[in-house]
PDB file of N, CA and C in Angstrom:
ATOM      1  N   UNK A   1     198.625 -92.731 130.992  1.00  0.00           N
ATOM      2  CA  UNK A   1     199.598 -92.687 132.060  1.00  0.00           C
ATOM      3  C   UNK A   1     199.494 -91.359 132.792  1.00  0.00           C
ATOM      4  N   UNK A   2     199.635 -91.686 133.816  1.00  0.00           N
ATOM      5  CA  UNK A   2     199.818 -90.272 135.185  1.00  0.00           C
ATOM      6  C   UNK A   2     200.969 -89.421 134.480  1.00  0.00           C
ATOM      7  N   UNK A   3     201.104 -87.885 134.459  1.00  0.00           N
ATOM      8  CA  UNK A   3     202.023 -87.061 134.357  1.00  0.00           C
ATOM      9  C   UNK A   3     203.418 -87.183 135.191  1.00  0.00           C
ATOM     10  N   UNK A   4     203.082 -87.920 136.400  1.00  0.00           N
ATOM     11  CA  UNK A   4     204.536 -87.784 137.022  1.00  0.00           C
ATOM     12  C   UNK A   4     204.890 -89.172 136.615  1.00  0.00           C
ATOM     13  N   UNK A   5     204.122 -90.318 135.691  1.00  0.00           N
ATOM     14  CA  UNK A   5     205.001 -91.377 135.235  1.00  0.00           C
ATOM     15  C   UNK A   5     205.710 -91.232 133.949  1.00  0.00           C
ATOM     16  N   UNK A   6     204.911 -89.952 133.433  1.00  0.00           N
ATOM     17  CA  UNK A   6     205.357 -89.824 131.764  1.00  0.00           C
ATOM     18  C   UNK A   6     207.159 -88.774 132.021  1.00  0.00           C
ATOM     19  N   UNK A   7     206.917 -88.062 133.333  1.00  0.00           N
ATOM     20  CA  UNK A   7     208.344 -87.480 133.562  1.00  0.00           C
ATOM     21  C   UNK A   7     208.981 -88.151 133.869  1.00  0.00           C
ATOM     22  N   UNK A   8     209.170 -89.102 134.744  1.00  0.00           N
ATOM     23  CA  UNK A   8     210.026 -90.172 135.017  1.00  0.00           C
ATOM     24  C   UNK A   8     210.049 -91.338 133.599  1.00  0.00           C
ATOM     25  N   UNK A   9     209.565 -91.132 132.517  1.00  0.00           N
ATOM     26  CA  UNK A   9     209.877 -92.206 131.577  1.00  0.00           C
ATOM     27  C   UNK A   9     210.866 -91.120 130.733  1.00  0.00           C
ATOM     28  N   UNK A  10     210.518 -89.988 130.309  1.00  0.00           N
ATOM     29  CA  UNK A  10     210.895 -88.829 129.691  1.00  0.00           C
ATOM     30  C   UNK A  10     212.155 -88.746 130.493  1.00  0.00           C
ATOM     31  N   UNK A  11     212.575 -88.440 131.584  1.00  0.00           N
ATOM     32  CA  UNK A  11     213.937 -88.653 132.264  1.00  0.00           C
ATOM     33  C   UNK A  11     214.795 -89.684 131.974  1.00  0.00           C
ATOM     34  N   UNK A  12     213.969 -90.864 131.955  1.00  0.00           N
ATOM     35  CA  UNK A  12     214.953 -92.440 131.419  1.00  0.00           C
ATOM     36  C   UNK A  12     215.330 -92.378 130.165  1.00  0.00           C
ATOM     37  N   UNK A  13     214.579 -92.152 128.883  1.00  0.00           N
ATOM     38  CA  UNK A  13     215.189 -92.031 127.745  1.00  0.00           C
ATOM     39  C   UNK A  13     215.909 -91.267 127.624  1.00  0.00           C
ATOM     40  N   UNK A  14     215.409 -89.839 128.056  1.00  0.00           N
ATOM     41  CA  UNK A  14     217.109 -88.601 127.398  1.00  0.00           C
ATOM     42  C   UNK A  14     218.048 -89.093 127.985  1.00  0.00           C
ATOM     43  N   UNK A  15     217.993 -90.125 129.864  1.00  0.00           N
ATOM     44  CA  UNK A  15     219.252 -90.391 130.592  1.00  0.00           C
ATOM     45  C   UNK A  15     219.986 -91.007 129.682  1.00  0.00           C
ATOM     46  N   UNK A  16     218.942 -92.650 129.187  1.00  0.00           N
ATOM     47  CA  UNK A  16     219.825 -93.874 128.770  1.00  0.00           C
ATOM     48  C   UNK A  16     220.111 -93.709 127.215  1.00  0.00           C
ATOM     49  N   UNK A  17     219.026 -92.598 126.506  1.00  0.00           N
ATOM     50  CA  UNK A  17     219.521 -92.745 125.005  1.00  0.00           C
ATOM     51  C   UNK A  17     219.720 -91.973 124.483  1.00  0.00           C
ATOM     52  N   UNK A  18     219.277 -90.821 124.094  1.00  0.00           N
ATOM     53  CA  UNK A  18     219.623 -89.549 123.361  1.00  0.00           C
ATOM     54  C   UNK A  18     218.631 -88.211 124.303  1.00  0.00           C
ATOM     55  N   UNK A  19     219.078 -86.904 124.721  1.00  0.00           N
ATOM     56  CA  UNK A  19     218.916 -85.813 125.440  1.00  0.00           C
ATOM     57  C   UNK A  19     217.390 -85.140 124.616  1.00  0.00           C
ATOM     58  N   UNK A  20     217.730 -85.881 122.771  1.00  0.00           N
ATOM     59  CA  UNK A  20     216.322 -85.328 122.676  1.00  0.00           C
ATOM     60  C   UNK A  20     215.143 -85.889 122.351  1.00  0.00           C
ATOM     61  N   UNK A  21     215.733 -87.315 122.932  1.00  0.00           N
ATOM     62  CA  UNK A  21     214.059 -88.094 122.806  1.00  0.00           C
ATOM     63  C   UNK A  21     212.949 -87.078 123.728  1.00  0.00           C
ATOM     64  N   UNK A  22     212.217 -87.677 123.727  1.00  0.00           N
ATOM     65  CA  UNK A  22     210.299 -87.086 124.252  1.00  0.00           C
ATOM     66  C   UNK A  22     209.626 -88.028 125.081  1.00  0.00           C
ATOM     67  N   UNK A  23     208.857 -88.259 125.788  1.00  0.00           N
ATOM     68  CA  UNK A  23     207.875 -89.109 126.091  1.00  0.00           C
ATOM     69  C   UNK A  23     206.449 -88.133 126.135  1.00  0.00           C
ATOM     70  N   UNK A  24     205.350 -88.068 125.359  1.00  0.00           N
ATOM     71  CA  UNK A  24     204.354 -87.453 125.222  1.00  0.00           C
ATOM     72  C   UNK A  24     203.067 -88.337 125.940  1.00  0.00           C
ATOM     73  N   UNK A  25     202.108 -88.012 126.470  1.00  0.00           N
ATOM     74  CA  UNK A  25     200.735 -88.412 125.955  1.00  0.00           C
ATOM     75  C   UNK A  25     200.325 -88.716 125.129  1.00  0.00           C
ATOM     76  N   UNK A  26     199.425 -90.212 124.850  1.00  0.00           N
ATOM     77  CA  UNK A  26     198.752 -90.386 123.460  1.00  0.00           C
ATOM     78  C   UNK A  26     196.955 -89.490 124.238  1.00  0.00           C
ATOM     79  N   UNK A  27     196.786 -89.428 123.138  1.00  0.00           N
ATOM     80  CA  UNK A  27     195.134 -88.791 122.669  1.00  0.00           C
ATOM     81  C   UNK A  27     194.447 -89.834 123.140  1.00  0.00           C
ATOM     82  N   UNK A  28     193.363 -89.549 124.307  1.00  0.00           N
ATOM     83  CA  UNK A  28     192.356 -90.786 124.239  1.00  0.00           C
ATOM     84  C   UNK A  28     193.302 -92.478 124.787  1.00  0.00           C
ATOM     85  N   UNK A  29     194.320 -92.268 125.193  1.00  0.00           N
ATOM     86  CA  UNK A  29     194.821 -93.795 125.541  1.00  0.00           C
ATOM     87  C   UNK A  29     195.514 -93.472 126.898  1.00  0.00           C
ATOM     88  N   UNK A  30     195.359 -94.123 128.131  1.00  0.00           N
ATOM     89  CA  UNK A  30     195.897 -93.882 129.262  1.00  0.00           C
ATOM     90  C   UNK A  30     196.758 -95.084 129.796  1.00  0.00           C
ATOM     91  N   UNK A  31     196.847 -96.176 128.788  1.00  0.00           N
ATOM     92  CA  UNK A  31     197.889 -97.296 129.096  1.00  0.00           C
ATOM     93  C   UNK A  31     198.938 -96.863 128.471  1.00  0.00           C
ATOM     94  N   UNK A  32     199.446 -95.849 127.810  1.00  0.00           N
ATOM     95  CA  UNK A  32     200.656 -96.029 126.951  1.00  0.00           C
ATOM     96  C   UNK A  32     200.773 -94.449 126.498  1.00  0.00           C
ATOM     97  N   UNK A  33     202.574 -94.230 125.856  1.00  0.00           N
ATOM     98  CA  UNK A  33     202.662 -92.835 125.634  1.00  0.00           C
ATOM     99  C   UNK A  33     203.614 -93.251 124.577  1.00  0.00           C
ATOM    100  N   UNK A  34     203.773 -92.044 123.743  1.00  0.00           N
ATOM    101  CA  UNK A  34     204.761 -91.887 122.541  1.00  0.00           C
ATOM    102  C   UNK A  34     206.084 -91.359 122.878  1.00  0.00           C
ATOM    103  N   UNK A  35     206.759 -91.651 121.822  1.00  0.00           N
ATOM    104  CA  UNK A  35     208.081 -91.888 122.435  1.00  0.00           C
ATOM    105  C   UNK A  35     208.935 -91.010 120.790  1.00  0.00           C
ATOM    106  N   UNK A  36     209.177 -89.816 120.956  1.00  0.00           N
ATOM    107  CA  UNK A  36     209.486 -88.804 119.953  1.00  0.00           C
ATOM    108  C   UNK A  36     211.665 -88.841 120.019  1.00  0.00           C
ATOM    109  N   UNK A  37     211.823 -88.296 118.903  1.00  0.00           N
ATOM    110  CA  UNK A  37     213.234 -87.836 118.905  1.00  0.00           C
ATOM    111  C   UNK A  37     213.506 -86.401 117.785  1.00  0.00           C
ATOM    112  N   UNK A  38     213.814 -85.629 118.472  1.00  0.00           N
ATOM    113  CA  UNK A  38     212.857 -84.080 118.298  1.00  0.00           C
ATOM    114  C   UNK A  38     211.592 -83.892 117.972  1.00  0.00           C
ATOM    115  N   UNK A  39     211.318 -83.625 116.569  1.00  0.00           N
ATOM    116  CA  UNK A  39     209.970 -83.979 116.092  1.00  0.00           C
ATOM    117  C   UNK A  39     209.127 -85.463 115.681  1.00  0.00           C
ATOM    118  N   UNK A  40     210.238 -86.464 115.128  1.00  0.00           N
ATOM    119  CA  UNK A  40     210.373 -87.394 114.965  1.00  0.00           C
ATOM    120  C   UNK A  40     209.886 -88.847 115.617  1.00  0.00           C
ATOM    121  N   UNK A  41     208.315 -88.821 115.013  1.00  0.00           N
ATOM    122  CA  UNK A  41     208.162 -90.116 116.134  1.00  0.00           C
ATOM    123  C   UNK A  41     209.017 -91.697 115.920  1.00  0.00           C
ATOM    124  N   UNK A  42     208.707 -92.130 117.035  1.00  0.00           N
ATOM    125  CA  UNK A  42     210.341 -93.180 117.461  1.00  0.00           C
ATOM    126  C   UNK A  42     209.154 -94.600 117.424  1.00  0.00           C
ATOM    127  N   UNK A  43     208.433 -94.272 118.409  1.00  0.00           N
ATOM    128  CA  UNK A  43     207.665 -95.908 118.622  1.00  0.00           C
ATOM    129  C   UNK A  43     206.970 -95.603 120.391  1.00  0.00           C
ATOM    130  N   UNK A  44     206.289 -96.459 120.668  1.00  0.00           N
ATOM    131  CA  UNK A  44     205.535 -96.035 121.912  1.00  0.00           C
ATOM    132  C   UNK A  44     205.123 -97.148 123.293  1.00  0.00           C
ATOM    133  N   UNK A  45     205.919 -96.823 124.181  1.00  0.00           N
ATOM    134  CA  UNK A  45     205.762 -97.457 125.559  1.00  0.00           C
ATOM    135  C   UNK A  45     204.580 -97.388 125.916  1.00  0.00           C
ATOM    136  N   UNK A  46     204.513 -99.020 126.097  1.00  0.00           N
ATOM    137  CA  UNK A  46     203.412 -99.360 126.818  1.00  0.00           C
ATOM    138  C   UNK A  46     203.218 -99.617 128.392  1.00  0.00           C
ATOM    139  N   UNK A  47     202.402 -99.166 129.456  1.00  0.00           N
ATOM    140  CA  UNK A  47     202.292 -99.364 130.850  1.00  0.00           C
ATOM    141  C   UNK A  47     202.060-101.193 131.205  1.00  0.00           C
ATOM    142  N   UNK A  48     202.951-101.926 131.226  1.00  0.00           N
ATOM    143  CA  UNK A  48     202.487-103.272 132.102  1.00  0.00           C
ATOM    144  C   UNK A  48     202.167-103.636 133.651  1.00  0.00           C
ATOM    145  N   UNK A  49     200.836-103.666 133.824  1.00  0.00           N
ATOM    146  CA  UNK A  49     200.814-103.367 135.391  1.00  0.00           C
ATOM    147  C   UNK A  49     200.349-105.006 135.600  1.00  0.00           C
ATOM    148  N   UNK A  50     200.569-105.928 135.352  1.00  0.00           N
ATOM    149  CA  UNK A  50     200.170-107.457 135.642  1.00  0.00           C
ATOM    150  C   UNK A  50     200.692-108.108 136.583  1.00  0.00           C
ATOM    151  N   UNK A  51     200.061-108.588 137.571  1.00  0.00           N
ATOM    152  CA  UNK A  51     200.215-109.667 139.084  1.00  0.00           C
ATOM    153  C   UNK A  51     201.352-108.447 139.459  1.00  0.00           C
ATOM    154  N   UNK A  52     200.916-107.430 140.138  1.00  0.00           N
ATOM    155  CA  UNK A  52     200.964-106.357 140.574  1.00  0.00           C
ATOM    156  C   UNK A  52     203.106-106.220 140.127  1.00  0.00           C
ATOM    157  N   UNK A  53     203.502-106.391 139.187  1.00  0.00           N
ATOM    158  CA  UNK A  53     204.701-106.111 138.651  1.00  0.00           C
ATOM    159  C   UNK A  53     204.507-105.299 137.814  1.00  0.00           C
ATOM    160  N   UNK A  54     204.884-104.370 138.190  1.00  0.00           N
ATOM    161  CA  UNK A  54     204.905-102.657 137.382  1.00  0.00           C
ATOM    162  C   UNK A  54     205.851-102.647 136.354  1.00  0.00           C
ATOM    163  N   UNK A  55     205.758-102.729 135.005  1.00  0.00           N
ATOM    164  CA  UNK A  55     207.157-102.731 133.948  1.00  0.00           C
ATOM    165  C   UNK A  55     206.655-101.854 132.732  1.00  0.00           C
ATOM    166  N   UNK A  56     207.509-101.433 131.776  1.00  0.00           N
ATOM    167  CA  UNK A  56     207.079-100.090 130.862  1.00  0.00           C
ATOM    168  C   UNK A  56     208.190-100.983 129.977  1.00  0.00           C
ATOM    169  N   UNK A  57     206.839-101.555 128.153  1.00  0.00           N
ATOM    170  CA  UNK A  57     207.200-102.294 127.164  1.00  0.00           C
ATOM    171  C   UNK A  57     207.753-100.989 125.782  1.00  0.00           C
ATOM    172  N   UNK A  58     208.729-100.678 125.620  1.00  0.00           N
ATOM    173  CA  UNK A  58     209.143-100.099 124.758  1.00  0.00           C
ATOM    174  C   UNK A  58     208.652-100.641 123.001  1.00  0.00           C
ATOM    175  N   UNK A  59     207.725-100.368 122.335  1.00  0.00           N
ATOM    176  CA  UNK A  59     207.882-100.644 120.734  1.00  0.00           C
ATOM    177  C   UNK A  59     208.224-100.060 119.684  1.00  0.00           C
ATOM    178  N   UNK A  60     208.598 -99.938 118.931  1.00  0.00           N
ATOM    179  CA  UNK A  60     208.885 -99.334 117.983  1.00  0.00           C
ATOM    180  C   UNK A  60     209.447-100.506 116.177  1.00  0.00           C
ATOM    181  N   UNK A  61     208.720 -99.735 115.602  1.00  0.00           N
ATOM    182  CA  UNK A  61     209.330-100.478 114.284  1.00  0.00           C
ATOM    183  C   UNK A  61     210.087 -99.772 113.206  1.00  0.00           C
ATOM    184  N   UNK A  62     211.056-100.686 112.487  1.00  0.00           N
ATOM    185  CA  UNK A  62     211.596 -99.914 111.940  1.00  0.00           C
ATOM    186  C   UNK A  62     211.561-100.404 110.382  1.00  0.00           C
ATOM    187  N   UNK A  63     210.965 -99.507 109.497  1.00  0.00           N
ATOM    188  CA  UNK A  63     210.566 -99.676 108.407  1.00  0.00           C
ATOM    189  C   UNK A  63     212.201-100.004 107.107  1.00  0.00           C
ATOM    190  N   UNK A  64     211.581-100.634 106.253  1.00  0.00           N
ATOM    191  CA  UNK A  64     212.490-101.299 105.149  1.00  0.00           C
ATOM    192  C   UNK A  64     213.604-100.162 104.760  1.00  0.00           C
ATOM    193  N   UNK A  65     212.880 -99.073 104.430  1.00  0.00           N
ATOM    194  CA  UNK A  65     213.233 -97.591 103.543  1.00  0.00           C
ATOM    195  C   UNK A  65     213.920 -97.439 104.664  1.00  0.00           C
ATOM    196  N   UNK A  66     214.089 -96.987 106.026  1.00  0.00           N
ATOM    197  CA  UNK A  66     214.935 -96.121 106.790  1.00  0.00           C
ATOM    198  C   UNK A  66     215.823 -97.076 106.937  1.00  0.00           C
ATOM    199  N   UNK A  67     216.207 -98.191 106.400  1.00  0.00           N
ATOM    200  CA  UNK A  67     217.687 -98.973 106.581  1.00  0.00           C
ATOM    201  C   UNK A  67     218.519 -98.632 105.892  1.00  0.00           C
TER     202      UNK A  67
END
């Protein structure tokens, strides 16, 4: 992802969910970025650019133990 899309995703999460989520760069991947809460990785948005509708897929899983 472009830097001025990863600030505008990084703006939407601290807006809509917590001040210290992250949106980072992944290494080597330019469809998609990580998605942190301080140090803490969260799960990672993916870029959907299909029949020219621009949308950003949030994933994340949440393991047995952290329930």
């Amino acid at each position: 992802m472009k830097p001025e899309e990863l600030k505008k995703l990084d703006a939407y999460f601290k807006r809509t969910f917590n001040p210290t989520m992250s949106v980072k760069a992944r290494p080597r991947k330019d469809d998609s970025a990580e998605v942190y809460v301080g140090d803490e990785f969260l799960g990672v948005v993916f870029k959907d650019d299909e029949d020219g509708d621009l949308s950003y897929n949030f994933s994340m899983a949440i393991l047995d133990v952290d329930l």
